[in-house]
Protein backbone atom coordinates (compact mmCIF):
# COMPACT_ATOMS: atom_id res chain seq x y z
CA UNK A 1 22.42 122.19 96.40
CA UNK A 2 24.83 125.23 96.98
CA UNK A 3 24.88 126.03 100.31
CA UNK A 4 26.03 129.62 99.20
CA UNK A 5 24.94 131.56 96.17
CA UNK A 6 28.90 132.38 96.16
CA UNK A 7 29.60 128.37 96.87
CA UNK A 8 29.21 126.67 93.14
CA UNK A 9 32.99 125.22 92.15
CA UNK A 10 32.30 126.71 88.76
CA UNK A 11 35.00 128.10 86.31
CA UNK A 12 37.68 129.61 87.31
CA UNK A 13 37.45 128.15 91.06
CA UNK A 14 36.72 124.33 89.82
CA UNK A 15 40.33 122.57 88.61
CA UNK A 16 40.26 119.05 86.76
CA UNK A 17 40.70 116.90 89.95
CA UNK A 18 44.31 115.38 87.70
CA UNK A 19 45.34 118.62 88.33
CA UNK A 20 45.35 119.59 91.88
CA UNK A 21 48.30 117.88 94.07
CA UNK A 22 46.86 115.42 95.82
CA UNK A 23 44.93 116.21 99.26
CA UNK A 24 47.55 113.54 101.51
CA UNK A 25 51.31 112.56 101.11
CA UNK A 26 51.90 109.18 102.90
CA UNK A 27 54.94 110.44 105.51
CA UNK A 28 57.15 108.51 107.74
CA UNK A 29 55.34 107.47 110.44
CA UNK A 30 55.53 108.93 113.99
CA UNK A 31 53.45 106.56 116.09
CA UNK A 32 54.04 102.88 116.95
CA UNK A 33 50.42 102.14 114.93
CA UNK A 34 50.86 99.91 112.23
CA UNK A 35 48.87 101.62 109.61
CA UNK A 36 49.97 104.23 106.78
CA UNK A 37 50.76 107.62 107.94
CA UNK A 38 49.84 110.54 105.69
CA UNK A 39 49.97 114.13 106.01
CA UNK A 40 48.26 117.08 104.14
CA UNK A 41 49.76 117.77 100.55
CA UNK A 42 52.71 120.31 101.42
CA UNK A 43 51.49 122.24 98.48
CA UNK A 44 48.52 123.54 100.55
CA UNK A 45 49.87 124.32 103.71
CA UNK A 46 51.00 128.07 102.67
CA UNK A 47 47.12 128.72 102.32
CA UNK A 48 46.01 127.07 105.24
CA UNK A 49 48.81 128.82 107.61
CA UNK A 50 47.55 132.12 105.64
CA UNK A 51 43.78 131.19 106.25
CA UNK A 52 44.08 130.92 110.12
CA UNK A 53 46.13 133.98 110.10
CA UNK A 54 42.81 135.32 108.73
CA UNK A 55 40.47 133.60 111.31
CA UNK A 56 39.93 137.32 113.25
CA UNK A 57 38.45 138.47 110.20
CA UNK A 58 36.06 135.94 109.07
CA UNK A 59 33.41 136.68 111.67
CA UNK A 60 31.91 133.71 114.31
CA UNK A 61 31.26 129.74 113.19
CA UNK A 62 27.81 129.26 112.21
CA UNK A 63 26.24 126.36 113.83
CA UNK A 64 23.60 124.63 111.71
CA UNK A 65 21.75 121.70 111.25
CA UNK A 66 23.70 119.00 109.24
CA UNK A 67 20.27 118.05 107.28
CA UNK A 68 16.59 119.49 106.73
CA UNK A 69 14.57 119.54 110.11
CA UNK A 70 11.37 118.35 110.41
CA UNK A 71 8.60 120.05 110.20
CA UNK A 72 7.80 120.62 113.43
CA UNK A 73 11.63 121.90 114.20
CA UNK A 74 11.20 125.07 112.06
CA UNK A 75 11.42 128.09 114.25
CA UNK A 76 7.84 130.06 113.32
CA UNK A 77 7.82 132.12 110.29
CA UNK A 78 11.24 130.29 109.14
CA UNK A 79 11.51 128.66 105.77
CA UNK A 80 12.07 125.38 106.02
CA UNK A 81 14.07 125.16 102.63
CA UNK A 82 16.89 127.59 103.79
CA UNK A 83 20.04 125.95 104.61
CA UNK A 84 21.06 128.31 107.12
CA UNK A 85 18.53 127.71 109.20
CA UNK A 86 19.09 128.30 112.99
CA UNK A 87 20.25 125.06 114.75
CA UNK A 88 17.58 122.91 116.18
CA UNK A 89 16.78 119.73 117.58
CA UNK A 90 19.51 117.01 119.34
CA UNK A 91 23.09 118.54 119.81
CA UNK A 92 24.36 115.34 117.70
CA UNK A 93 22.58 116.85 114.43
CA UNK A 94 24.42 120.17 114.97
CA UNK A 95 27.21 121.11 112.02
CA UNK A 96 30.17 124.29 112.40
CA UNK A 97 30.10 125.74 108.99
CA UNK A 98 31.74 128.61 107.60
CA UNK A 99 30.90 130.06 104.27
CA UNK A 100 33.54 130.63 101.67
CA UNK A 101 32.92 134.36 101.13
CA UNK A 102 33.91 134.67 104.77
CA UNK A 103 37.24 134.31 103.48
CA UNK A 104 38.50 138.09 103.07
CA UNK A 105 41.67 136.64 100.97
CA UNK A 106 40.10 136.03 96.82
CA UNK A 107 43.43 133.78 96.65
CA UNK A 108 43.18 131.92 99.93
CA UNK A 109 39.69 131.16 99.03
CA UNK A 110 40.47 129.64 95.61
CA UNK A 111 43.33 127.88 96.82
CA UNK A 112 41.06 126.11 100.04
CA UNK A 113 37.95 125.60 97.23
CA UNK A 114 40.73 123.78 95.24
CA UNK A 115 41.93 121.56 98.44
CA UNK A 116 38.54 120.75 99.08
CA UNK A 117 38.11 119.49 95.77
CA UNK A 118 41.21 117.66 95.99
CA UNK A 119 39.71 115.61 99.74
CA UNK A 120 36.77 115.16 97.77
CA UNK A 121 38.71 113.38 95.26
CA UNK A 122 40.94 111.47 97.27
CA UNK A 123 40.80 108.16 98.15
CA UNK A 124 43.22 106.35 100.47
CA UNK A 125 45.81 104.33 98.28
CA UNK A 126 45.47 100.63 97.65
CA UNK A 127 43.10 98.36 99.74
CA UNK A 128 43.51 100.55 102.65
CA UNK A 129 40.69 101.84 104.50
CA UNK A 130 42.11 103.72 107.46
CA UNK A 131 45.48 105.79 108.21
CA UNK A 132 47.14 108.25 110.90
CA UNK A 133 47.05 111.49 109.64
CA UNK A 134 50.35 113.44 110.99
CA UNK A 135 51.78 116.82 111.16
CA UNK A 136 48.32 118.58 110.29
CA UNK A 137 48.01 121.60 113.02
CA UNK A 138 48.21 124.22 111.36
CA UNK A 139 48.58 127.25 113.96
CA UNK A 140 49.55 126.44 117.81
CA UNK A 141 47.14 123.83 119.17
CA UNK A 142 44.75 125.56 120.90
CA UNK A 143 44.42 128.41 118.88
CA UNK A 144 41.05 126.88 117.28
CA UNK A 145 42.25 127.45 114.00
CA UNK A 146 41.89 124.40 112.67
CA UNK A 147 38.06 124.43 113.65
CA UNK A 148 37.05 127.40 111.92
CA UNK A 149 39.02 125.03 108.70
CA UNK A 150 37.15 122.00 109.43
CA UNK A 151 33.99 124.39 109.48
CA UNK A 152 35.18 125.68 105.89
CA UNK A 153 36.11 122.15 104.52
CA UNK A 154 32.53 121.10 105.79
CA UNK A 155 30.25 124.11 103.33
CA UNK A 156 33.09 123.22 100.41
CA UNK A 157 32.02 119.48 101.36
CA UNK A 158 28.57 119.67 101.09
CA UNK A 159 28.62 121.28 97.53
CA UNK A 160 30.70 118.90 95.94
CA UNK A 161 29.05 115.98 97.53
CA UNK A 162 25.64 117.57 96.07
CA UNK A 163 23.42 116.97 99.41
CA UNK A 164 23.95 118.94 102.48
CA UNK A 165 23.78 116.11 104.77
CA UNK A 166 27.41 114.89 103.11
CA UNK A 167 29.73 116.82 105.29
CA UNK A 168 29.37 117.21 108.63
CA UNK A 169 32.10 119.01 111.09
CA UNK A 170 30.44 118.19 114.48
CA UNK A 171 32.58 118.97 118.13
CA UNK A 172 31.00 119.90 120.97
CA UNK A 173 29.35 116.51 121.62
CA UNK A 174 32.91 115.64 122.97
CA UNK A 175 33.86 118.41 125.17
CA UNK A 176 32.91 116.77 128.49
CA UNK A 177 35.22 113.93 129.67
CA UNK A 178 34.68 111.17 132.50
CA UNK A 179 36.89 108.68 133.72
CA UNK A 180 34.76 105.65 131.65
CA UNK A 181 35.96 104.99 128.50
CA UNK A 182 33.96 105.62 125.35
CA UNK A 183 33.74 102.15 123.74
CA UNK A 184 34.58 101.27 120.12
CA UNK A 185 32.00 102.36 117.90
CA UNK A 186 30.86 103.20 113.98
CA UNK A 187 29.14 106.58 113.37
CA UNK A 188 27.00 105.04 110.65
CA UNK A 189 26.38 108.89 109.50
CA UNK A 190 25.36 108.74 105.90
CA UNK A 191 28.75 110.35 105.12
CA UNK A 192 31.52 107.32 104.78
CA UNK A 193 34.80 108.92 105.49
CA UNK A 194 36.01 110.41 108.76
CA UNK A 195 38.75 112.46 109.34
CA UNK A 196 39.31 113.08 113.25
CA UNK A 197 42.41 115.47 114.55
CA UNK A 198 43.34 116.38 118.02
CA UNK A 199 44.00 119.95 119.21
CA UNK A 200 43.66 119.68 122.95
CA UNK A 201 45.41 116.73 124.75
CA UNK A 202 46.08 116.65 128.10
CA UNK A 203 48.08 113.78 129.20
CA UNK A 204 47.67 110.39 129.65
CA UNK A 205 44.37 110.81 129.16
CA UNK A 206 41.33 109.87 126.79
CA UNK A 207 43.82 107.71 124.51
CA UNK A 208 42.35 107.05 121.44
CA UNK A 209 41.14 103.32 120.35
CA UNK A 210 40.50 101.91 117.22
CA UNK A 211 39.91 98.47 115.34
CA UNK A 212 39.01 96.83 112.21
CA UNK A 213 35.40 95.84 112.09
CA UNK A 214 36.34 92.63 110.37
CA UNK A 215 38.73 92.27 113.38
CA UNK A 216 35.39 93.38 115.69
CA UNK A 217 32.74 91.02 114.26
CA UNK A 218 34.38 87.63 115.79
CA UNK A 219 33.94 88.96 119.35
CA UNK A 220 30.61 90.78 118.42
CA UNK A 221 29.12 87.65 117.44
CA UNK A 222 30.03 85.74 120.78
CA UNK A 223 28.81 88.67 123.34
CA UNK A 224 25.76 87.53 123.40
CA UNK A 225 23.92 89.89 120.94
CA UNK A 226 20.89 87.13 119.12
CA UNK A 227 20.67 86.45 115.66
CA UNK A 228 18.15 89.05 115.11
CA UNK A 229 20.28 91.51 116.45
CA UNK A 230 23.39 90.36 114.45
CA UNK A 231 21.71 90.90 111.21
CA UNK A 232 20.23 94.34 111.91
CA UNK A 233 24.01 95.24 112.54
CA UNK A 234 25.20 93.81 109.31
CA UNK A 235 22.64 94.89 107.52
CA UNK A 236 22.97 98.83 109.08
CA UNK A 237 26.92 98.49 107.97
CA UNK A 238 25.36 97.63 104.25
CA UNK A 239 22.49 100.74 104.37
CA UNK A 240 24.80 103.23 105.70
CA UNK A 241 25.98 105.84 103.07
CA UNK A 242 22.46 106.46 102.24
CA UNK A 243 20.84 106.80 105.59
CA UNK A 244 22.09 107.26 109.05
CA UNK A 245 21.74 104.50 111.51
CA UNK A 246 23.95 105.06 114.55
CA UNK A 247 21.51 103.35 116.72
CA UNK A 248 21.01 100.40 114.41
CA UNK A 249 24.16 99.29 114.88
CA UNK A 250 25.32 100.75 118.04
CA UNK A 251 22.44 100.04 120.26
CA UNK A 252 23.03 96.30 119.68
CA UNK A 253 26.27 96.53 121.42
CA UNK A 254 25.86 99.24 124.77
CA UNK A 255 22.09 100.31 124.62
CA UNK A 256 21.96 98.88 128.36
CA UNK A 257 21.91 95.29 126.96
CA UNK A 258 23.04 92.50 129.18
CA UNK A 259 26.39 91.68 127.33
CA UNK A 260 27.30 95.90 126.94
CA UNK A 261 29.76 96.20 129.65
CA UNK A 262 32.15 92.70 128.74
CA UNK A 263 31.51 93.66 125.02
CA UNK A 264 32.81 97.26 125.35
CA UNK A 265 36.00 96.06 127.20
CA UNK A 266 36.68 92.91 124.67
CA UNK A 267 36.87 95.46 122.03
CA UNK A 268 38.82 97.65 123.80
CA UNK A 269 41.06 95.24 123.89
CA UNK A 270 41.36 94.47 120.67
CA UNK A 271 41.90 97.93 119.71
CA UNK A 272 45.24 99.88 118.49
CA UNK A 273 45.63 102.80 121.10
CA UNK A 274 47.82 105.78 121.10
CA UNK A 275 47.72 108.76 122.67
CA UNK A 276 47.01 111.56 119.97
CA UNK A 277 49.05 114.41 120.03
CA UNK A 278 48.01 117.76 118.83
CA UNK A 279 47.94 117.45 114.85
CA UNK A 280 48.13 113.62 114.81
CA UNK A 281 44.61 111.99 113.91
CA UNK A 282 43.32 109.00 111.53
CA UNK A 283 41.04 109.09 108.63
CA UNK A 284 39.26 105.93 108.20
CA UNK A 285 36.24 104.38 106.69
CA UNK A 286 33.66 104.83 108.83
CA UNK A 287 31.84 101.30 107.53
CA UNK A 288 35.26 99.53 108.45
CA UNK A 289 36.47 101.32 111.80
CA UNK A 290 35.12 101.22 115.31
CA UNK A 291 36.68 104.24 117.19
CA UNK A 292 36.61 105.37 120.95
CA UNK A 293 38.77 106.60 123.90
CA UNK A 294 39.89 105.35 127.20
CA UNK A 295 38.62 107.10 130.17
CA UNK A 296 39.20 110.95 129.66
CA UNK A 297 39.45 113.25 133.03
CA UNK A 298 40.67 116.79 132.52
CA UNK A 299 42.86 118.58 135.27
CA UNK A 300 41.42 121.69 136.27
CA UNK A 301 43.41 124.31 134.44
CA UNK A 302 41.62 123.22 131.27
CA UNK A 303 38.93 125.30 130.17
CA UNK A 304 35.55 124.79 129.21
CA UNK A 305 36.29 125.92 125.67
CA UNK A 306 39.54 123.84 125.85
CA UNK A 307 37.15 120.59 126.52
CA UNK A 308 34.95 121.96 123.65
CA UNK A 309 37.92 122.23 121.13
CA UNK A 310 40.02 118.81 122.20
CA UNK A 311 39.19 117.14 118.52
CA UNK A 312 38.14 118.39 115.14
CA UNK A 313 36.13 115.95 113.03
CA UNK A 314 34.75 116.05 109.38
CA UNK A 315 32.52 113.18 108.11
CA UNK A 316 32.45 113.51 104.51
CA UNK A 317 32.23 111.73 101.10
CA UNK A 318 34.47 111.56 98.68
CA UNK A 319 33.38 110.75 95.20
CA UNK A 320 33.82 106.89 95.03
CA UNK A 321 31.48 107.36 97.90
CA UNK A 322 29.08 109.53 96.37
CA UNK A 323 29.02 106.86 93.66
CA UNK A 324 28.74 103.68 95.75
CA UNK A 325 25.95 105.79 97.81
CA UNK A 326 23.75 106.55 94.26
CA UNK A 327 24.22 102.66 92.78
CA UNK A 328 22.95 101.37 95.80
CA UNK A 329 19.88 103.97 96.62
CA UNK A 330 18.97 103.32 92.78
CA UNK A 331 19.04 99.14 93.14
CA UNK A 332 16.59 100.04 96.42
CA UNK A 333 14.50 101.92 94.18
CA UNK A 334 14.81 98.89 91.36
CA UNK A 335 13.51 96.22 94.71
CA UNK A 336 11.32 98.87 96.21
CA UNK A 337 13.24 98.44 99.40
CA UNK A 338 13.94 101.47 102.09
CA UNK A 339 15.40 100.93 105.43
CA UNK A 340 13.28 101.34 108.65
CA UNK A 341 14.24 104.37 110.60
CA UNK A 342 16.13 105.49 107.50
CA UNK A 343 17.14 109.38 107.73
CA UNK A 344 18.05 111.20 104.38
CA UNK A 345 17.24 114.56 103.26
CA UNK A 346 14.13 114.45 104.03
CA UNK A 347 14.43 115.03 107.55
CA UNK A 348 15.75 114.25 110.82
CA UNK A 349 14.66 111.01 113.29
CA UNK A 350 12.57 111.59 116.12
């Protein structure tokens, strides 16, 4: 479903995918991580530079719910099938979205429909399932730029993907810092791909952390977690793409289980960490990546709205995603299977 009437990538704004550069250029690297470094197509940065210049104009971020509420969430005399409806409910649900008509610029517009269209399309080269994205601020860090783009990339998203729960650019949940870390974890949102770059870094701290789960599921296996427990994980890493099940996975490992605290350190330490610098980030498959930080504390000059603004993220699908997502919701529907506790469009979890 359009989330705009002015949304639909319809003649002339839709391009054959073959023709649109390609979304990410692999690029000489510029950490010590050993993965593929890749940085957004130079063929779309004159529109991006032009869109932030454009930022003043486009009015304030709407902040939404990233699927249909339930019933019960409405506000009274709302209608429960419009998109735009008011956000309510757990912050984590909340989505920033800006509508493409915002854009004053006709050509900027096209040019960001037709980048969007090329992420959608894009699928990291090879066998790889995770890279640093580089050299991908566009404006001065800080400037918050970038999240009224993510915003944008998340309503262009959702349209191509065909379901509005298949982009979602959430933030705020990671303004406040503390000095624990914030142990490796999956997402498990029914998007597949996430795309995570840094604005607001202060030094030495909150250092990002990431690892394989392939890597993961050795020292997973021997924390302690039963059998029972094991299999709900493995079987949440399978579902995922068609529902979202962050706590099916997640509270296995730190829901105040005996084996939380060691586990959360081992995989620490099995993680590759670096200290993101303003435009640096990863994309990664979400079903193959845990991701955290080290302990974050901000000095005082930060802001509030600094804290609010320190990473940009975008879960989306691409459409070998999309695809996967459909063949397997359709073999459920062949076994009459549906995950417990599974959250689609239908609505939200209590």
């Amino acid at each position: 479903m359009p989330t705009s009437p002015d949304q639909t990538l319809t003649p002339p704004t839709a391009a054959p995918d073959a023709a649109l550069p390609a979304a990410f250029i692999e690029v000489e690297p510029d950490t010590p991580l050993a993965l593929p470094h890749i940085a957004i197509g130079p063929e779309w940065r004159p529109a991006m530079e032009r869109f932030v210049e454009l930022v003043p104009d486009m009015g304030p971020i709407l902040k939404l719910n990233y699927g249909r509420p339930r019933a019960d969430r409405v506000p009274e005399g709302a209608d429960p099938a419009d998109p735009f409806l008011p956000f309510v409910g757990k912050p984590e649900t909340c989505t920033m979205h800006v509508r493409p008509e915002a854009i004053p610029d006709a050509g900027v517009r096209r040019e960001l429909l037709h980048f969007a269209q090329a992420l959608h399309a894009y699928d990291l080269p090879g066998d790889l399932d995770g890279a640093i994205v580089t050299q991908s601020m566009i404006g001065p860090a800080g400037g918050y730029g970038m999240k009224h783009l993510f915003a944008f990339l998340r309503a262009a998203m959702v349209d191509l993907g065909g379901g509005e729960r298949l982009a979602a650019h959430v933030i705020e949940t990671h303004g406040a810092g503390h000095d624990e870390i914030f142990p490796p974890h999956t997402d498990m949102w029914v998007t597949t791909m996430l795309l995570n770059v840094f604005n607001v870094q202060p030094a030495g701290q909150g250092v990002s952390t990431m690892v394989r789960m392939d890597d993961a599921w050795p020292a997973i296996a021997a924390s302690g977690i039963p059998d029972e427990g094991l299999a709900q994980m493995r079987r949440a890493v399978d579902d995922a793409g068609v529902c979202d099940l962050y706590m099916q996975f997640n509270a296995w490992l730190y829901d105040d289980r005996p084996w939380s605290d060691d586990i959360a350190w081992t995989l620490s330490d099995l993680c590759l960490a670096h200290e993101m610098q303003p435009g640096q980030g990863y994309l990664v498959d979400d079903r193959k990546w845990l991701h955290g930080r080290l302990g974050l504390v901000w000095p005082e000059r930060y802001t509030l709205e600094d804290k609010q603004n320190r990473l940009y993220r975008l879960g989306y699908d691409t459409k070998t995603s999309v695809e996967h997502a459909a063949a397997r919701a359709a073999d459920w529907e062949r076994h009459g299977y549906f995950p417990q506790d599974c959250v689609g469009d239908e609505g939200l979890m209590a």
